[in-house]
Protein backbone atom coordinates (compact mmCIF):
# COMPACT_ATOMS: atom_id res chain seq x y z
CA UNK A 1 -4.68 -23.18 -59.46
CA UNK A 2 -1.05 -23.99 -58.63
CA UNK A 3 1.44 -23.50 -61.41
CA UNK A 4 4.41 -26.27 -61.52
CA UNK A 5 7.58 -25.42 -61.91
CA UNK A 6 11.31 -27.26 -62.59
CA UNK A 7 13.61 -27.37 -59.88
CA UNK A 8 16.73 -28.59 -59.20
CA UNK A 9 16.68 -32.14 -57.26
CA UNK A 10 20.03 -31.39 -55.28
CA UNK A 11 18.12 -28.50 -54.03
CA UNK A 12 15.45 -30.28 -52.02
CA UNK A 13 15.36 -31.45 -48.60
CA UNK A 14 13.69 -34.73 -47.75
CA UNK A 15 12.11 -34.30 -44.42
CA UNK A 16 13.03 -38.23 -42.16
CA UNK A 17 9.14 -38.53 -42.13
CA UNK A 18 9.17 -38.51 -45.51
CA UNK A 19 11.86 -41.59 -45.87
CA UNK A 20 10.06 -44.03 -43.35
CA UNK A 21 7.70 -45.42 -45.63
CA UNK A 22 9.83 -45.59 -48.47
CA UNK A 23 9.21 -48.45 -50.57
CA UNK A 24 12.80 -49.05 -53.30
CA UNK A 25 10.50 -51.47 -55.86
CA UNK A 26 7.50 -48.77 -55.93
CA UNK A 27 10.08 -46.51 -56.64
CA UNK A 28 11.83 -48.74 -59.04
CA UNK A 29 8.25 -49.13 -61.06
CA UNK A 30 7.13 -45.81 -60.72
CA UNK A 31 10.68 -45.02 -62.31
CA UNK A 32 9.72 -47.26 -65.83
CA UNK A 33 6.11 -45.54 -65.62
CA UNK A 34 7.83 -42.02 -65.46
CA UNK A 35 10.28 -43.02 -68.62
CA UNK A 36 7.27 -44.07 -70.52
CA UNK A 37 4.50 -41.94 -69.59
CA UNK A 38 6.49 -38.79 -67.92
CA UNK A 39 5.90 -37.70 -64.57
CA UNK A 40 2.33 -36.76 -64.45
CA UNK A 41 1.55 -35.25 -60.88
CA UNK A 42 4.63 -32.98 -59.99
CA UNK A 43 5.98 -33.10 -56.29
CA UNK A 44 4.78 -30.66 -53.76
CA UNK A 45 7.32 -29.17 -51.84
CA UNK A 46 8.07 -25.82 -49.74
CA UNK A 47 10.35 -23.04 -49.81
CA UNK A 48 13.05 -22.60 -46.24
CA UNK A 49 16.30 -21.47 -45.57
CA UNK A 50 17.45 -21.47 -49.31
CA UNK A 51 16.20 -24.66 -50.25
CA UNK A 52 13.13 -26.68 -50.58
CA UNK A 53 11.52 -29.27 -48.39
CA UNK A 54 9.95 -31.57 -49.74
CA UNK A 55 5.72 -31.98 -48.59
CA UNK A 56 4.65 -34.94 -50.94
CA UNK A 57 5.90 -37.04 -53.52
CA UNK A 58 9.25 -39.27 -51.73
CA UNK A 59 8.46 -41.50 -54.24
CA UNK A 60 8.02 -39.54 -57.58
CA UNK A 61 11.78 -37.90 -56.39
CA UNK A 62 13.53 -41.14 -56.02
CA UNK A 63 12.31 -42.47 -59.31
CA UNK A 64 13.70 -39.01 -60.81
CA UNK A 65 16.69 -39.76 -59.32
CA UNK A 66 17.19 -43.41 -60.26
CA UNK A 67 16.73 -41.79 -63.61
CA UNK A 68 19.44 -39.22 -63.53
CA UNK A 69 17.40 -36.09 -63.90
CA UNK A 70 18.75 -33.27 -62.47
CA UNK A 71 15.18 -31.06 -62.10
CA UNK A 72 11.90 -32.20 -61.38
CA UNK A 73 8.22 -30.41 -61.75
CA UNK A 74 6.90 -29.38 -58.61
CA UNK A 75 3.96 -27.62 -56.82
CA UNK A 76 5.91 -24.82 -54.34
CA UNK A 77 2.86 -24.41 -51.71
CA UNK A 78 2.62 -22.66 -48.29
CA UNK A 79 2.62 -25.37 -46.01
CA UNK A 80 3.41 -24.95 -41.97
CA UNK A 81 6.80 -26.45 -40.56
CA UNK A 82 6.09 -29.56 -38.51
C-alpha cells in the first residue's frame, strides 16, 4: 500500500504532457470541492534531480494552488522517465 505524504508545491515539476489537457473551470470546481470536502486522492508524482515530477493529478495541483496551499498529499511512486 502506498503511504501519502505532504510536499511542498514549489517543489514539483509539471511535465508539458501534463498541461495539454488542462481544463481552468475543472480546476476551478475541483478547487470548491477540495475546500469543502479536502483533497481526497493525493497526487502521484516521482522523485528526479532534487525535485519531483509530477505522474498524475494536473488538476488536483492547480486547485491547491488556486487555494494558496503551500504542500500537497502525494503518492511518491517509481515510475520510468518518458
Amino acid at each position: 500500500m502506498l503511504k501519502d505524504v505532504a510536499i511542498e508545491i514549489d517543489r514539483i515539476y509539471v511535465p508539458v504532457k501534463h498541461t495539454k489537457g488542462f481544463d481552468a473551470d475543472k480546476a476551478q470546481s475541483l478547487a470548491e470541492d477540495i475546500l469543502e470536502n479536502g483533497l481526497r486522492t493525493p497526487i502521484q508524482v516521482r522523485e528526479g534531480k532534487g525535485r519531483y515530477v509530477l505522474v498524475a493529478g494536473n488538476h488536483r495541483l492547480e486547485a491547491m494552488k488556486a487555494l494558496g496551499e503551500q504542500t500537497i498529499q502525494a503518492y511518491i511512486v517509481a515510475a520510468r522517465q518518458v
